[in-house]
PDB file of N, CA and C in Angstrom:
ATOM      1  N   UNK A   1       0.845  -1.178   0.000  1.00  0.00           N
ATOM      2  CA  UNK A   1       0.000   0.000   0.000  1.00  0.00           C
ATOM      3  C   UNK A   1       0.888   1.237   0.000  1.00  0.00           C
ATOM      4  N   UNK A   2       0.399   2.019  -1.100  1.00  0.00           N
ATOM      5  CA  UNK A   2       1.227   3.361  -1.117  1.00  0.00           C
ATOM      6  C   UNK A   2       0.299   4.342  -1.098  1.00  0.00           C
ATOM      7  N   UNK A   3       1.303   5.343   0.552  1.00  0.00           N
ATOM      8  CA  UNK A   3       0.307   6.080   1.608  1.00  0.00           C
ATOM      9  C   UNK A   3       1.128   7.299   0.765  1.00  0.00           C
ATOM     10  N   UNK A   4       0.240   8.386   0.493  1.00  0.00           N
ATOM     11  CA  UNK A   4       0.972   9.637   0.384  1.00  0.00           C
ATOM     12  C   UNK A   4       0.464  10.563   1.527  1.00  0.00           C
ATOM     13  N   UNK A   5       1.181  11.510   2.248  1.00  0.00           N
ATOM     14  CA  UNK A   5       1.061  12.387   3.087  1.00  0.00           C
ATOM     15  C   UNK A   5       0.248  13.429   2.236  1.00  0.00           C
ATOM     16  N   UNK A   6      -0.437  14.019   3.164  1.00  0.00           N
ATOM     17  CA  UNK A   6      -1.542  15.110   2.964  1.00  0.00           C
ATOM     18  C   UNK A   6      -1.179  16.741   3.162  1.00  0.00           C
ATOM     19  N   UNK A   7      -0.874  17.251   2.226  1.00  0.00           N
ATOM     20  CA  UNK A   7      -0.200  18.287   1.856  1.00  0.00           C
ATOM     21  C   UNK A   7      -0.739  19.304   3.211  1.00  0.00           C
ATOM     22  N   UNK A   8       0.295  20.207   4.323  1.00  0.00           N
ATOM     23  CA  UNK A   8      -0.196  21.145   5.059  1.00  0.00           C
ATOM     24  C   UNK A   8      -1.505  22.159   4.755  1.00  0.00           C
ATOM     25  N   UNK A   9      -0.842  22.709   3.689  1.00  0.00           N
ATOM     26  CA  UNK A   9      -1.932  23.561   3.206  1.00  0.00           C
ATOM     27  C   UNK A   9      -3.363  23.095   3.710  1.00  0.00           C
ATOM     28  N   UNK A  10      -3.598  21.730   2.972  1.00  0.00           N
ATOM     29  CA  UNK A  10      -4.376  21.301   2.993  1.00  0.00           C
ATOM     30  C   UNK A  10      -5.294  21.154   4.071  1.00  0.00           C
ATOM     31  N   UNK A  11      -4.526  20.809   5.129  1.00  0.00           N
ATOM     32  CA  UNK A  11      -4.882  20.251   6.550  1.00  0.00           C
ATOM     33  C   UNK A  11      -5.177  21.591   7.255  1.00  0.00           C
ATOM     34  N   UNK A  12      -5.054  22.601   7.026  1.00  0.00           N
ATOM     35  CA  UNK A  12      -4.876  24.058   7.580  1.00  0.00           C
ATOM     36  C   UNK A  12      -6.393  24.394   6.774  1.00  0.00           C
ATOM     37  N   UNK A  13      -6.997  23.895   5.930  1.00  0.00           N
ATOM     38  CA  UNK A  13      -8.070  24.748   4.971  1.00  0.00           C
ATOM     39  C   UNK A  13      -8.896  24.031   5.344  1.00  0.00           C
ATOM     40  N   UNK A  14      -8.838  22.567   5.763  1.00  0.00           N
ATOM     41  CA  UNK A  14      -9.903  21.681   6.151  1.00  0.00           C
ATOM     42  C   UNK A  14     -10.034  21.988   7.791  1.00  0.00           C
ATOM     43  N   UNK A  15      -9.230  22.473   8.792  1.00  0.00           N
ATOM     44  CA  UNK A  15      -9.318  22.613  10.302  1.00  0.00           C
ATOM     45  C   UNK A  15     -10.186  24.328  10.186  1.00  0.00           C
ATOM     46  N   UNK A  16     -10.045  25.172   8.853  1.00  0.00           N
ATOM     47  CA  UNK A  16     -10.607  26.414   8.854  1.00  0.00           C
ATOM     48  C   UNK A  16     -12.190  26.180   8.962  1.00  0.00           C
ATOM     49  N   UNK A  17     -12.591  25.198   7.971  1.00  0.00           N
ATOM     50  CA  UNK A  17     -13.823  24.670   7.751  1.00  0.00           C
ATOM     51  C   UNK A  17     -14.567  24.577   8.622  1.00  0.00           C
ATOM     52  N   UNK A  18     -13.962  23.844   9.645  1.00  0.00           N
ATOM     53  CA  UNK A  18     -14.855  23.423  10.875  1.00  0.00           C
ATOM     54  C   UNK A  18     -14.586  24.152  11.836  1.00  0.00           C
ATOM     55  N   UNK A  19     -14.119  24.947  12.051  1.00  0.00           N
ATOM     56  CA  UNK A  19     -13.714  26.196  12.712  1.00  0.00           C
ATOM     57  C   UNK A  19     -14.822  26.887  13.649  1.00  0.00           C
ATOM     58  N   UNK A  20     -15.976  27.552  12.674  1.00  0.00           N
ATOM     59  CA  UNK A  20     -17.115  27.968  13.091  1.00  0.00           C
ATOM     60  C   UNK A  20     -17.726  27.045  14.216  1.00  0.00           C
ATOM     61  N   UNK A  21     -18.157  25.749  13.632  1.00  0.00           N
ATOM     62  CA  UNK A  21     -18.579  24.517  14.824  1.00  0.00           C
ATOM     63  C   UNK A  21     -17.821  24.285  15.753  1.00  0.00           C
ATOM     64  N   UNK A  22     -16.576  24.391  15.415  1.00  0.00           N
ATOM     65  CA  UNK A  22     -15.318  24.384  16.759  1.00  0.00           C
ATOM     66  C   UNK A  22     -15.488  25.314  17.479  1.00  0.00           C
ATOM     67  N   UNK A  23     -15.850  26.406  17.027  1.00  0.00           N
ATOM     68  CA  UNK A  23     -16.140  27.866  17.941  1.00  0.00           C
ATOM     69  C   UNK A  23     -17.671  27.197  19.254  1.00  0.00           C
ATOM     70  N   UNK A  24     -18.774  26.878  18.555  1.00  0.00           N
ATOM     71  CA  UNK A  24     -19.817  27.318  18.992  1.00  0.00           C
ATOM     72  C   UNK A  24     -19.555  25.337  19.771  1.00  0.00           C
ATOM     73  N   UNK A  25     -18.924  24.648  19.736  1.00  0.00           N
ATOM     74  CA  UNK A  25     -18.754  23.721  20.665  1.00  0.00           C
ATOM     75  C   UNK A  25     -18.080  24.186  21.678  1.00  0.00           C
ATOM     76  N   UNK A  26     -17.313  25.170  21.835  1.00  0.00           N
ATOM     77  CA  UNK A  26     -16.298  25.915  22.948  1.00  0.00           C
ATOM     78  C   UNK A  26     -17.312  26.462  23.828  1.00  0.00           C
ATOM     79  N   UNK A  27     -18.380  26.962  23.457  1.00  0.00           N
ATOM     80  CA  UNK A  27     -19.491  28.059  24.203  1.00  0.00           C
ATOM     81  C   UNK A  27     -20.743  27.151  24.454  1.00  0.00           C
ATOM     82  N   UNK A  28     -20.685  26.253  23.852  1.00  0.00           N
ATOM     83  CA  UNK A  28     -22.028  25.184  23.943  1.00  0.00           C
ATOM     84  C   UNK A  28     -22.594  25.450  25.263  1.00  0.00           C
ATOM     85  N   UNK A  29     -21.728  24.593  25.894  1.00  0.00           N
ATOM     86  CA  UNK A  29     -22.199  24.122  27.755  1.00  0.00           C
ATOM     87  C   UNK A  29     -22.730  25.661  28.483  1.00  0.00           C
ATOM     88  N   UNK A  30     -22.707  26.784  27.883  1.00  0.00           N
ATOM     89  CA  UNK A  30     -23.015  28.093  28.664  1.00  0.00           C
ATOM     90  C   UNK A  30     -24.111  28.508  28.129  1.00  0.00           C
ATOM     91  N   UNK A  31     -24.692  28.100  27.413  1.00  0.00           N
ATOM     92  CA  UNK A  31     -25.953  28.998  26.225  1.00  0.00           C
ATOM     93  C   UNK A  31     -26.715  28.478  26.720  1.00  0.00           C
ATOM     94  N   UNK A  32     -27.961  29.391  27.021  1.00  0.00           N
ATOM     95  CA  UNK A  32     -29.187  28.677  27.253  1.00  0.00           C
ATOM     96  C   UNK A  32     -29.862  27.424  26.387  1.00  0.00           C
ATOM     97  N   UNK A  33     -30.468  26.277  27.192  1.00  0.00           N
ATOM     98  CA  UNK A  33     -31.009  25.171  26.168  1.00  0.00           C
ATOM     99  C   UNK A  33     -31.745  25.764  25.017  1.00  0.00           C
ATOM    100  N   UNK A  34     -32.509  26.450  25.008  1.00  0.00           N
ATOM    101  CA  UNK A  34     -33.619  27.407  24.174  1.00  0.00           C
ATOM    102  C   UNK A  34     -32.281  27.614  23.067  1.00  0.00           C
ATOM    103  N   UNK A  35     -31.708  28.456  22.746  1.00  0.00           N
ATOM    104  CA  UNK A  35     -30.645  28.653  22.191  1.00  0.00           C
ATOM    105  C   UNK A  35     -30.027  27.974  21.546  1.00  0.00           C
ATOM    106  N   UNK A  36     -29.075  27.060  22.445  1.00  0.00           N
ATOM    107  CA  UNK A  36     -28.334  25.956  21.637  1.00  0.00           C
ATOM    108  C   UNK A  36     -29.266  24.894  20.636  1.00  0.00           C
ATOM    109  N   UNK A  37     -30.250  24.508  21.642  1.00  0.00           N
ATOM    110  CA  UNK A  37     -31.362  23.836  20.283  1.00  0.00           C
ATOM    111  C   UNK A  37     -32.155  24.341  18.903  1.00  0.00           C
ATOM    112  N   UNK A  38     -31.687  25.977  19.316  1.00  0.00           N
ATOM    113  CA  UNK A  38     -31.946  26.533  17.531  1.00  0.00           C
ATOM    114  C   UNK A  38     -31.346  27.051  16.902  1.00  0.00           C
ATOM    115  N   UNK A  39     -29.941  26.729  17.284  1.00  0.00           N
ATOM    116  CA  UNK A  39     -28.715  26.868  16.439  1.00  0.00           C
ATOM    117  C   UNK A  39     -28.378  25.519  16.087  1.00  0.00           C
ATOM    118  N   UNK A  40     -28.533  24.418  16.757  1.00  0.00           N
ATOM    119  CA  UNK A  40     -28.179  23.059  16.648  1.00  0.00           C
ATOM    120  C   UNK A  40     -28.998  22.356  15.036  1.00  0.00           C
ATOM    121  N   UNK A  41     -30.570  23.192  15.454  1.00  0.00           N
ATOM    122  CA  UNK A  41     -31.329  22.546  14.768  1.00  0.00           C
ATOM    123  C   UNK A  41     -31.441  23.589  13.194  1.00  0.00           C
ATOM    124  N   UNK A  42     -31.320  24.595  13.046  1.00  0.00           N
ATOM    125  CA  UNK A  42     -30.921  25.590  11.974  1.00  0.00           C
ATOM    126  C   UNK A  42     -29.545  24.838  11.382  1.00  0.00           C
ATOM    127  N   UNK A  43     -28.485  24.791  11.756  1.00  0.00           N
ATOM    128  CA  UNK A  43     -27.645  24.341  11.165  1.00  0.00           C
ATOM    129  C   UNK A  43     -27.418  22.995  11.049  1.00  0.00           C
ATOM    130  N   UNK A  44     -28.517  21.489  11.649  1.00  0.00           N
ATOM    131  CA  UNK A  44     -28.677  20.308  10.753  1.00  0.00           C
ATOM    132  C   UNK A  44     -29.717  20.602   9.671  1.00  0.00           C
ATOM    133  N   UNK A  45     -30.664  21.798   9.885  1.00  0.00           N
ATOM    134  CA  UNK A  45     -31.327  21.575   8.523  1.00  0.00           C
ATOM    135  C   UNK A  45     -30.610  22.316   7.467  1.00  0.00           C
ATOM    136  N   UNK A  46     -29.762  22.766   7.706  1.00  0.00           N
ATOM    137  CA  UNK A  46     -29.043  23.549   6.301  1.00  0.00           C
ATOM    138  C   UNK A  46     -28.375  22.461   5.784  1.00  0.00           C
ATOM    139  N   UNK A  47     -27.471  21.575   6.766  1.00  0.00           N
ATOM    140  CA  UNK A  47     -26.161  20.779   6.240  1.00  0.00           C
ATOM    141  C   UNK A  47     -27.347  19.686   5.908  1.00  0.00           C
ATOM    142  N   UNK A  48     -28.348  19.238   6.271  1.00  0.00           N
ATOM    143  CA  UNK A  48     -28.678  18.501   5.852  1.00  0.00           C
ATOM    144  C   UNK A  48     -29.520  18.736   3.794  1.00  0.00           C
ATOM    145  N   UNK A  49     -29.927  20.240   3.931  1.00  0.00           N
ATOM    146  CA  UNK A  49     -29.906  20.071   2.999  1.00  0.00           C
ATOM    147  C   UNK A  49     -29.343  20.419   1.304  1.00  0.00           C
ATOM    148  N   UNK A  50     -27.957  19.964   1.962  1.00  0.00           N
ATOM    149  CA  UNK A  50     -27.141  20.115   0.903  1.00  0.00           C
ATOM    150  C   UNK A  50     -25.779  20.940   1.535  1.00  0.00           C
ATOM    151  N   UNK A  51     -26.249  22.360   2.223  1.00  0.00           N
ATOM    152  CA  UNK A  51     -24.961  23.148   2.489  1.00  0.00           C
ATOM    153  C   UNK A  51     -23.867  22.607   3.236  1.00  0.00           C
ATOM    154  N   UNK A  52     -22.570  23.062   3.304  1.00  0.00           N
ATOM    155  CA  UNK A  52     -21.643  22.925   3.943  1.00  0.00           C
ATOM    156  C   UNK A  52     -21.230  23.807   5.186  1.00  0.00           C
ATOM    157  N   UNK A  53     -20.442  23.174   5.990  1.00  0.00           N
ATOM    158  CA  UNK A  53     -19.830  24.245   7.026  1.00  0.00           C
ATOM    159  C   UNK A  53     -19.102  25.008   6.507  1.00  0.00           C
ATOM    160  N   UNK A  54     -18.703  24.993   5.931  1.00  0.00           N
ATOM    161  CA  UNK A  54     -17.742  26.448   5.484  1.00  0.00           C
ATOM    162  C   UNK A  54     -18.732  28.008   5.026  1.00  0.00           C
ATOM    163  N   UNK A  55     -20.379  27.462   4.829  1.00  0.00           N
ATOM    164  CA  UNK A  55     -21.036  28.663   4.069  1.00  0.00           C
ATOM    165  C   UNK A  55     -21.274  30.162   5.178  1.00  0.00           C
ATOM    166  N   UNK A  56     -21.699  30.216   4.917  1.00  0.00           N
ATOM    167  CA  UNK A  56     -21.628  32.221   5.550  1.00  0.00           C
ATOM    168  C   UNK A  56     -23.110  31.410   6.425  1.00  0.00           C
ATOM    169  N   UNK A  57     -24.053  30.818   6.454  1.00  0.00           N
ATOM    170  CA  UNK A  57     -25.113  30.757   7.137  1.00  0.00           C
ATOM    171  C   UNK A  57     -24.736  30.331   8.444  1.00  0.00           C
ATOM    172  N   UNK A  58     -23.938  29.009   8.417  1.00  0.00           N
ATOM    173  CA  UNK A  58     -23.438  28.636   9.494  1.00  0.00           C
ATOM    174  C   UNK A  58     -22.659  29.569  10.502  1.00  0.00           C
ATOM    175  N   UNK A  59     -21.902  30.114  10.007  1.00  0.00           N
ATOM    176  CA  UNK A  59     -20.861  31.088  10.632  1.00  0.00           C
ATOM    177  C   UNK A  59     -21.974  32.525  10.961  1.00  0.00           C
ATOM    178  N   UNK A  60     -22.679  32.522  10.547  1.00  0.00           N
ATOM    179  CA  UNK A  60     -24.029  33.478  11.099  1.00  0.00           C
ATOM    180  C   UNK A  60     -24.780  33.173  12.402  1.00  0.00           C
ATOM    181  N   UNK A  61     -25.075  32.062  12.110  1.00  0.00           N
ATOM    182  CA  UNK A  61     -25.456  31.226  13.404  1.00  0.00           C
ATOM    183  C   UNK A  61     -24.461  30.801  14.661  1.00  0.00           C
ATOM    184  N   UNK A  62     -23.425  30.736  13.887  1.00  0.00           N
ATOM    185  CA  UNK A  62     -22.343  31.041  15.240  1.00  0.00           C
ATOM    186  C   UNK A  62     -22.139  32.274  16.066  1.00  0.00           C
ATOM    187  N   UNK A  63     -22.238  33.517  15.052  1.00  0.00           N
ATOM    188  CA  UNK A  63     -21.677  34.634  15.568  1.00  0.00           C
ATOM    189  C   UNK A  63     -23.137  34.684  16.761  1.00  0.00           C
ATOM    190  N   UNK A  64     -24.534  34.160  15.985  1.00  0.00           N
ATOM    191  CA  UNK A  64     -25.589  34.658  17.149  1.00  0.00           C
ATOM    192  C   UNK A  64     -25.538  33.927  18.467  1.00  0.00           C
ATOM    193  N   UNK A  65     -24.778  32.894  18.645  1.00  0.00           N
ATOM    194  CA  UNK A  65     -24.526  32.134  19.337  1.00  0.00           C
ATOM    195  C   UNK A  65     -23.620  32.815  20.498  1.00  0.00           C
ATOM    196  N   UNK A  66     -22.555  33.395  20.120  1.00  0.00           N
ATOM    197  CA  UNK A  66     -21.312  33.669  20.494  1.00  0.00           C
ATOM    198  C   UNK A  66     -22.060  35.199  21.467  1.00  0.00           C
ATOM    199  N   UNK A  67     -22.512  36.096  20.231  1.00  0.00           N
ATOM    200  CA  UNK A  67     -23.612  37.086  20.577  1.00  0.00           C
ATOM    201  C   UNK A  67     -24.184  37.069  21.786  1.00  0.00           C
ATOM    202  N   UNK A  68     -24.846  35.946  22.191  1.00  0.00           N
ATOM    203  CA  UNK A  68     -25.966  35.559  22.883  1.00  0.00           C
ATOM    204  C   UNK A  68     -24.966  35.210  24.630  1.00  0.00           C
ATOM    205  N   UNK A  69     -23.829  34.419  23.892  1.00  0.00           N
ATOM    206  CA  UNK A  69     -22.973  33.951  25.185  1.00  0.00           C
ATOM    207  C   UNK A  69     -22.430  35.441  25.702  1.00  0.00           C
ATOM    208  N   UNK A  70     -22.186  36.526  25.148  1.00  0.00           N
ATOM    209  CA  UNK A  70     -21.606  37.580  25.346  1.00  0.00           C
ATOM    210  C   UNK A  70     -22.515  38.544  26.439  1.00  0.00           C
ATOM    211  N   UNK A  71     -23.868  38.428  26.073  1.00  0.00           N
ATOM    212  CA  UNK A  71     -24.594  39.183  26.761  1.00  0.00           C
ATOM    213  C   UNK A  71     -24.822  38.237  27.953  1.00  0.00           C
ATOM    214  N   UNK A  72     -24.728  37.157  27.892  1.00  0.00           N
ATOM    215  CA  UNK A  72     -24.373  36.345  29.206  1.00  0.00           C
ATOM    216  C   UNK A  72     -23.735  36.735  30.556  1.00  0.00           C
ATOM    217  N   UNK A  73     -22.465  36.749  29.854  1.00  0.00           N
ATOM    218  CA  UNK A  73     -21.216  37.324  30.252  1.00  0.00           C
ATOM    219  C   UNK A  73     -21.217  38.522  30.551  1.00  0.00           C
ATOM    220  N   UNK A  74     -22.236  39.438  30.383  1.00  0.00           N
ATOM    221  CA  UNK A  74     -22.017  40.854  31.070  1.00  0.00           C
ATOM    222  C   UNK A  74     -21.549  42.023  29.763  1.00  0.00           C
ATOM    223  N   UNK A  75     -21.385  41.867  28.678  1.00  0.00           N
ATOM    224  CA  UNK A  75     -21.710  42.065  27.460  1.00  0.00           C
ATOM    225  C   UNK A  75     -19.971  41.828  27.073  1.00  0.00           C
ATOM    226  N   UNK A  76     -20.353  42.655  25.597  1.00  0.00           N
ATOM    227  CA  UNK A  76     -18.535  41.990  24.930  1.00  0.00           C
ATOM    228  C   UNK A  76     -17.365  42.818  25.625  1.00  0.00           C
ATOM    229  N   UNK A  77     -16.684  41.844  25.400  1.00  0.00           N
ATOM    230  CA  UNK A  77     -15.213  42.300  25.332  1.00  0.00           C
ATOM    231  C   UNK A  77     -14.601  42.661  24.775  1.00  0.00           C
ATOM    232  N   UNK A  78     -13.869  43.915  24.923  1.00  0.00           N
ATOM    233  CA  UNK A  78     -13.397  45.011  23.354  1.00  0.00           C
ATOM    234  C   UNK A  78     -12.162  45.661  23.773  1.00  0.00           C
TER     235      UNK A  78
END
């Protein structure tokens, strides 16, 4: 079997991808249930139908996420 290694670049553009979901798994455990279940459920019905994580919807739904954890927190940090 001939293994070829997976070019950096590469591995750096695919960890960007999931990035957004990596974000909003970091903040998960703090968001109200109400919340996390309609960001959870907005972004399986997108990926489910058809879109990817990398699209601008997802990463929308993160930022409201992130948004939401912020005013949590006593508002943003700047």
């Amino acid at each position: 079997m001939n293994i070829k290694p997976v070019p950096v670049a590469l591995v750096g553009e695919t960890l960007k991808s999931f990035a957004p979901l990596y974000e909003l798994n970091q903040i998960a455990c703090e968001l109200p249930l109400s919340v996390l279940s309609d960001v959870k459920q907005r972004i399986g019905d997108w990926l489910a139908s058809g879109g990817k994580e990398t699209d601008p919807y997802i990463k929308q739904q993160v930022a409201y996420a992130q948004k939401v954890y912020q005013a949590l927190k006593g508002g943003e940090k700047g």
